[in-house]
Protein backbone atom coordinates (compact mmCIF):
# COMPACT_ATOMS: atom_id res chain seq x y z
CA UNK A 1 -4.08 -8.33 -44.17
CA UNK A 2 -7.78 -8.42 -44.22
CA UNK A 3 -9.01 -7.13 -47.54
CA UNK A 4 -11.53 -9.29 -49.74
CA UNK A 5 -9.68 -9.93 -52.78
CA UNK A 6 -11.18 -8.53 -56.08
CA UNK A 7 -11.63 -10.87 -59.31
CA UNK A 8 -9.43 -10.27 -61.63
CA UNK A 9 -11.82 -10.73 -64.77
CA UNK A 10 -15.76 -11.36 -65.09
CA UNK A 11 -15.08 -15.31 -64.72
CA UNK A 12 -12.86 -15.32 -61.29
CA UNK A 13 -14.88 -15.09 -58.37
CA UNK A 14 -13.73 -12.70 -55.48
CA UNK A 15 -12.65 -14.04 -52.83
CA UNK A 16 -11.13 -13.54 -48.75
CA UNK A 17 -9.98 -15.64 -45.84
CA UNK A 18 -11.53 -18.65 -43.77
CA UNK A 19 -8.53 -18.74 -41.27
CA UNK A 20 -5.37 -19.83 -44.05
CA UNK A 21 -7.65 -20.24 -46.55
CA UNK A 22 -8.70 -18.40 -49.51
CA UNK A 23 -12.76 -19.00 -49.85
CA UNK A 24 -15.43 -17.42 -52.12
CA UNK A 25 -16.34 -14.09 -50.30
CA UNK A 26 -20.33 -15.38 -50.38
CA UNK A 27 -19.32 -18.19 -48.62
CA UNK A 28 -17.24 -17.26 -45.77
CA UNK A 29 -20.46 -15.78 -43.72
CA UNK A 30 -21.88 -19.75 -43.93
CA UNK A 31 -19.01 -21.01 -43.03
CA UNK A 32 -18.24 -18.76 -40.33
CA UNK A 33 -21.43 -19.46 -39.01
CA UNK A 34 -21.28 -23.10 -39.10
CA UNK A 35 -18.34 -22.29 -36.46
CA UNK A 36 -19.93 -20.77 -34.24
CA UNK A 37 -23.16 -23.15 -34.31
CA UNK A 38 -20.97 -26.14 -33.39
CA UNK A 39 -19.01 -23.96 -30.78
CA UNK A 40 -22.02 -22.83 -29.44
CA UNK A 41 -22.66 -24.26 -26.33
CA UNK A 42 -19.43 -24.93 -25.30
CA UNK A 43 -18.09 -21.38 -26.08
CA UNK A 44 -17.37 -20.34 -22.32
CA UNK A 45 -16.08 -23.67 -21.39
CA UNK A 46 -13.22 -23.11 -23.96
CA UNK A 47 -12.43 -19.36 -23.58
CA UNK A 48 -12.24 -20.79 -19.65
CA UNK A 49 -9.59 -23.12 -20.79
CA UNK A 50 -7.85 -21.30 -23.32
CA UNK A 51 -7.46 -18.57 -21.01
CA UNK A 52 -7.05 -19.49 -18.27
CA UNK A 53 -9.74 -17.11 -17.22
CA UNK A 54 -8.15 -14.23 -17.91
CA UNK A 55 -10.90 -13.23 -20.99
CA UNK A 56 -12.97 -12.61 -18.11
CA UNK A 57 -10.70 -9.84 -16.43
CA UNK A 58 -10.60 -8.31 -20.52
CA UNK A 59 -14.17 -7.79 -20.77
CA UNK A 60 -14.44 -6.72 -17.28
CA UNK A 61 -12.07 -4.10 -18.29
CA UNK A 62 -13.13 -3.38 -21.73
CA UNK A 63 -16.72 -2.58 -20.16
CA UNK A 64 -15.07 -0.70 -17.23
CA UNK A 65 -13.28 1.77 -19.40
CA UNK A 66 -16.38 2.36 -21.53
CA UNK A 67 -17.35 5.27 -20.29
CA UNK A 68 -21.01 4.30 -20.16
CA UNK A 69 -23.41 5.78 -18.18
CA UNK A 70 -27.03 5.22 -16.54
CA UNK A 71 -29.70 5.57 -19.33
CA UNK A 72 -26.89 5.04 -22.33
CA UNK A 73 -28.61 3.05 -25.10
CA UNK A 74 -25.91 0.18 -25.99
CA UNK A 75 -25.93 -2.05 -28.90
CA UNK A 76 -23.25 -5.12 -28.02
CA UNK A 77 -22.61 -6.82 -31.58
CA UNK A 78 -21.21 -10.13 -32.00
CA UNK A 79 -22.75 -10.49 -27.88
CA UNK A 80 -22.81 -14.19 -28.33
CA UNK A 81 -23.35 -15.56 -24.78
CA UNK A 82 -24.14 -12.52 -22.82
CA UNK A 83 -21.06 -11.63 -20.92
CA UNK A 84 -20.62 -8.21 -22.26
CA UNK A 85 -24.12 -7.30 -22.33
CA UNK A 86 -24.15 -8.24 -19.03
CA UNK A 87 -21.76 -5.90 -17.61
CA UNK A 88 -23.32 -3.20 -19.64
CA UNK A 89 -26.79 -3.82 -18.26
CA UNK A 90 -25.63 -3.49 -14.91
CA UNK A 91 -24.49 0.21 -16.05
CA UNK A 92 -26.69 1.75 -17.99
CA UNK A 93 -29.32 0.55 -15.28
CA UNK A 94 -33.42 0.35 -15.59
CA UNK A 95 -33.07 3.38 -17.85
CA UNK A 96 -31.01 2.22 -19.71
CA UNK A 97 -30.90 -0.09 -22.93
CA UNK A 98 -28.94 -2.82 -24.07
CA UNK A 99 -29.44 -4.32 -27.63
CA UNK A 100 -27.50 -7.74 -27.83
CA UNK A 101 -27.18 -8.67 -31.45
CA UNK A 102 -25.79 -11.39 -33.06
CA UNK A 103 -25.59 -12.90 -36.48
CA UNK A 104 -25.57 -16.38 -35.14
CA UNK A 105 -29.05 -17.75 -33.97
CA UNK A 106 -26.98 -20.74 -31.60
CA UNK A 107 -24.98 -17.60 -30.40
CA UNK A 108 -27.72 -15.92 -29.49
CA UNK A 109 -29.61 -17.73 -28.12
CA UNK A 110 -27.49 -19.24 -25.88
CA UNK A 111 -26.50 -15.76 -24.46
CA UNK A 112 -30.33 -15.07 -24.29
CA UNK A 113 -31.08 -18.31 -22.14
CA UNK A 114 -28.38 -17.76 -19.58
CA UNK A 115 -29.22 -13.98 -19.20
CA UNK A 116 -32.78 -15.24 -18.71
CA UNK A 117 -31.06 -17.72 -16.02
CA UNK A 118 -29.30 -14.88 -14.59
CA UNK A 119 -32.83 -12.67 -13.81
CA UNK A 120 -31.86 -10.24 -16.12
CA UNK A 121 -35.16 -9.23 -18.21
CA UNK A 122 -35.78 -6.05 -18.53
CA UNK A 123 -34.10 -3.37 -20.58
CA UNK A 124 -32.32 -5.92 -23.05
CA UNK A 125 -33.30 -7.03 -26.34
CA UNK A 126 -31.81 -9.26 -28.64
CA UNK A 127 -31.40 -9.04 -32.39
CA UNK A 128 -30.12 -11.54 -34.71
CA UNK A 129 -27.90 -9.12 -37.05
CA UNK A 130 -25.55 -8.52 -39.71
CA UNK A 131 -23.14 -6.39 -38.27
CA UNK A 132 -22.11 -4.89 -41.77
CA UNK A 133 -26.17 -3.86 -42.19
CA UNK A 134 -27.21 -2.81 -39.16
CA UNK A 135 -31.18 -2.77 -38.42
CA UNK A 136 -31.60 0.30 -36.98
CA UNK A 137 -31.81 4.03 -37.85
CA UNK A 138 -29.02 6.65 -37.48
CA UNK A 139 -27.94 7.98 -34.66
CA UNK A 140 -29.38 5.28 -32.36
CA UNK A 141 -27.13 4.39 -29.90
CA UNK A 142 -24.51 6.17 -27.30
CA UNK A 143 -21.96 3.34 -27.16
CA UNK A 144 -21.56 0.06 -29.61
CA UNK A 145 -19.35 -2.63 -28.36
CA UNK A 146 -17.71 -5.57 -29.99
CA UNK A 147 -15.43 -8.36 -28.44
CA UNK A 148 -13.71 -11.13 -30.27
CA UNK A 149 -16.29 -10.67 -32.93
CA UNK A 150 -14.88 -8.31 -35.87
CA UNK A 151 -12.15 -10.58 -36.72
CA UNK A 152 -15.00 -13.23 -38.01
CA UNK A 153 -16.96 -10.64 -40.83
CA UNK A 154 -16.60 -10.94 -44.24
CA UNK A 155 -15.88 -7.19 -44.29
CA UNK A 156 -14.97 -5.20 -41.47
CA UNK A 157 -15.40 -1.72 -43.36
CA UNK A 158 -18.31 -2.17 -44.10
CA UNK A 159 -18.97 -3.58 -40.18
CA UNK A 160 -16.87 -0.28 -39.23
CA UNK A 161 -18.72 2.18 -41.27
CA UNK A 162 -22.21 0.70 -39.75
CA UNK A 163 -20.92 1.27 -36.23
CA UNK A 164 -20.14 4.73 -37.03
CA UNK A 165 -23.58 5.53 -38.64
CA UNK A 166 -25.65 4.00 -35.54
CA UNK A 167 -23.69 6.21 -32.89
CA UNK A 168 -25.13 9.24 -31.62
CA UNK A 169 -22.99 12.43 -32.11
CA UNK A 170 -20.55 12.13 -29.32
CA UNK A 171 -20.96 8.37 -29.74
CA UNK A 172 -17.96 5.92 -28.73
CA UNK A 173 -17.32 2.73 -30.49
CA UNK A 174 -15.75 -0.15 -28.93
CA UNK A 175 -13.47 -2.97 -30.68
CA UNK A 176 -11.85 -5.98 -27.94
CA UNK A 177 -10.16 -8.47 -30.06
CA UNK A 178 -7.10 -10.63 -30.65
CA UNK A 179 -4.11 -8.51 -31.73
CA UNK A 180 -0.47 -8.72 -32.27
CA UNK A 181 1.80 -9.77 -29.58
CA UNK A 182 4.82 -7.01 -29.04
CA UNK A 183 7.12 -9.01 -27.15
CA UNK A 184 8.83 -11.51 -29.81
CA UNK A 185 10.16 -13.55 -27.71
CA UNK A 186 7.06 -14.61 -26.31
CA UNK A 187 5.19 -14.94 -29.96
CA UNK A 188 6.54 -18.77 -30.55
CA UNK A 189 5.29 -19.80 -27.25
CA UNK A 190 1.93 -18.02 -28.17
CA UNK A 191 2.09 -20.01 -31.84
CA UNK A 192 2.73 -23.40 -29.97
CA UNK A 193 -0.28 -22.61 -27.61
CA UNK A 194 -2.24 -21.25 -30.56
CA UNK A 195 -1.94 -24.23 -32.94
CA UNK A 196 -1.03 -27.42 -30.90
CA UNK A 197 -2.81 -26.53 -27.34
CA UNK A 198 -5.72 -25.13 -28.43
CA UNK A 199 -6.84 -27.27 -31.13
CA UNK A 200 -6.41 -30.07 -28.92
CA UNK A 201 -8.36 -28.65 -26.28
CA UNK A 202 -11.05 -28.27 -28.96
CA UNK A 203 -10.99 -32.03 -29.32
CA UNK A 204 -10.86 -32.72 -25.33
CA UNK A 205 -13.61 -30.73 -24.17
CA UNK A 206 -15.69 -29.61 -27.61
CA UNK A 207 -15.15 -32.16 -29.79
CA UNK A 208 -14.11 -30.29 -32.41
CA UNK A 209 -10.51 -29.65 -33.40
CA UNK A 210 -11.26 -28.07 -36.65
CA UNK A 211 -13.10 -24.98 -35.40
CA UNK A 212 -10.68 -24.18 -32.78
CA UNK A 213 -8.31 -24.52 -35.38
CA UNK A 214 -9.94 -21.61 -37.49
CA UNK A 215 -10.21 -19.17 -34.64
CA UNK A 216 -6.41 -19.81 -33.85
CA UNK A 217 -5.95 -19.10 -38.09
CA UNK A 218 -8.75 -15.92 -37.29
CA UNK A 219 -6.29 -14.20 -35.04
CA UNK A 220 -3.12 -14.42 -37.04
CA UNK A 221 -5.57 -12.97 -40.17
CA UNK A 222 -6.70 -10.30 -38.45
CA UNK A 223 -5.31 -6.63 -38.55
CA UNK A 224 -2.85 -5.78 -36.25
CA UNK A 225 -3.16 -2.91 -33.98
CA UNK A 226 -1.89 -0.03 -36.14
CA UNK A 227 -3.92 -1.26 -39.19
CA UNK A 228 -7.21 -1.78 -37.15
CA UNK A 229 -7.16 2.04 -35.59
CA UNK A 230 -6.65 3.19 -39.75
CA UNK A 231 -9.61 1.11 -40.39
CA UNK A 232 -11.91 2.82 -37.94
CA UNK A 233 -10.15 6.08 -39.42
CA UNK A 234 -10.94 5.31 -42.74
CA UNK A 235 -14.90 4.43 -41.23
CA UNK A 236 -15.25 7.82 -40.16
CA UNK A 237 -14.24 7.55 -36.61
CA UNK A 238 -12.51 10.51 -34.96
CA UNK A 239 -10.02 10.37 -31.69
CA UNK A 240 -9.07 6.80 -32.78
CA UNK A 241 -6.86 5.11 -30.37
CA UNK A 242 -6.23 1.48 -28.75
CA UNK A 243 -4.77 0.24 -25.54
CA UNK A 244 -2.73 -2.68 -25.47
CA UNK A 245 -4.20 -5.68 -22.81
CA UNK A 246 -1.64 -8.90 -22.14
CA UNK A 247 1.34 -7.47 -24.14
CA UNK A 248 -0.82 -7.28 -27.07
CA UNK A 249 -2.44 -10.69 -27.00
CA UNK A 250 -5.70 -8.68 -27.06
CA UNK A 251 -5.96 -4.78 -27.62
CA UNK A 252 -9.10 -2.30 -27.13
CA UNK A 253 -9.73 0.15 -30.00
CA UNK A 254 -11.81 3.05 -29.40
CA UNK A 255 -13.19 5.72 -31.77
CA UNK A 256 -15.81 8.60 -31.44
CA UNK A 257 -18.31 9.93 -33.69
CA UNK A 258 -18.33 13.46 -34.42
């Protein structure tokens, strides 16, 4: 569902998805980013009114069931505007250490500003990343998080594999993101608020239909929940499992290093 699509000779280029479309895999990454720089300040705003809220009881959750303690050494990829990093912080406490990184500059530095706002110096650092080459050495962290961020790299192997190779033996990794929804008679009324709602609320409160657009495309691109936990498999990961959130709308995946 999410594979980059080889050339088939010297003169075709590879390519993999932008939402429903088939783009040059060297380009994706730009436009992916050019996304999330015009979504950047309104990001919140929208998850507010796409959700209804309820992305804030996920993450809330997601960080709950972490299993992370005082003095763990996080790394929160795709961190955008802070929320996760935020609950983590309050965890791992002043021994602790959370690394938000993001490949977005906007992203980041949004989430930066309104952590700042927030009081919240000390202990986090902020990294402006590719998640599929990480910056740091092996074995450097005790838990690495991402939410609503894997669906939007190039190539989540690669993403996967550099997860794995950052964790500390006994390290857990940490995937919240869009998934598939079980219950088929509520998928059409999750395709009419995924296409016609959201893109329209895009427009109303972002001014920007066509990005909303994408990450409603994003979703329906991204691996389902059996696929995803074969992925992390595949990376290396041991104990792989997920946990359904919303009757699938979103699902957590979890998988240790050993």
């Amino acid at each position: 569902m999410d594979e980059i699509k080889p050339s088939a000779s010297n003169t075709e280029v590879a390519t993999t998805h932008f939402g429903y479309r088939d783009v040059p895999v060297a380009q994706k990454q730009k436009l992916v980013g050019e996304v999330f720089t015009s979504v950047a300040r309104n990001y919140d705003r929208m998850n507010d009114a796409m959700s209804l809220g309820v992305h804030r009881l996920w993450k809330r959750y997601f960080v709950a069931t972490a299993g992370v303690r005082q003095g763990d050494g996080v790394l929160d990829l795709a961190g955008g505007t802070g929320d996760i990093a935020a609950l983590l912080h309050a965890r791992v406490g002043s021994k602790g250490r959370v690394v938000l990184g993001d490949i977005n500059a906007d992203m980041l530095g949004v989430g930066r500003d309104r952590l700042l706002d927030r009081g919240l110096v000390a202990g986090i650092d902020y990294v402006q990343c590719n998640a599929q080459a990480l910056p740091f050495p092996d074995r450097s962290f005790d838990l690495v998080t991402i939410a609503f961020g894997l669906r939007n790299v190039t190539d989540k192997p690669a993403a996967l594999r550099e997860m794995q190779r950052v964790l500390k033996i006994g390290g857990r990794a940490l995937v919240l993101e869009f998934s598939q929804v079980k219950a088929e008679w509520f998928r059409p009324i999750y395709d009419f608020h995924s296409f016609h709602v959201l893109p329209r609320l895009g427009k109303l409160l972002a001014r920007d239909a066509d990005s909303y657009q994408y990450l409603a495309e994003s979703i329906r691109k991204h691996p389902p929940q059996g696929e995803l936990k074969a992925m992390m498999e595949a990376a290396g990961f041991a104990r792989c499992s997920y946990r359904d959130l919303s009757a699938g709308i979103v699902a957590i995946h979890s998988g240790y290093r050993v």
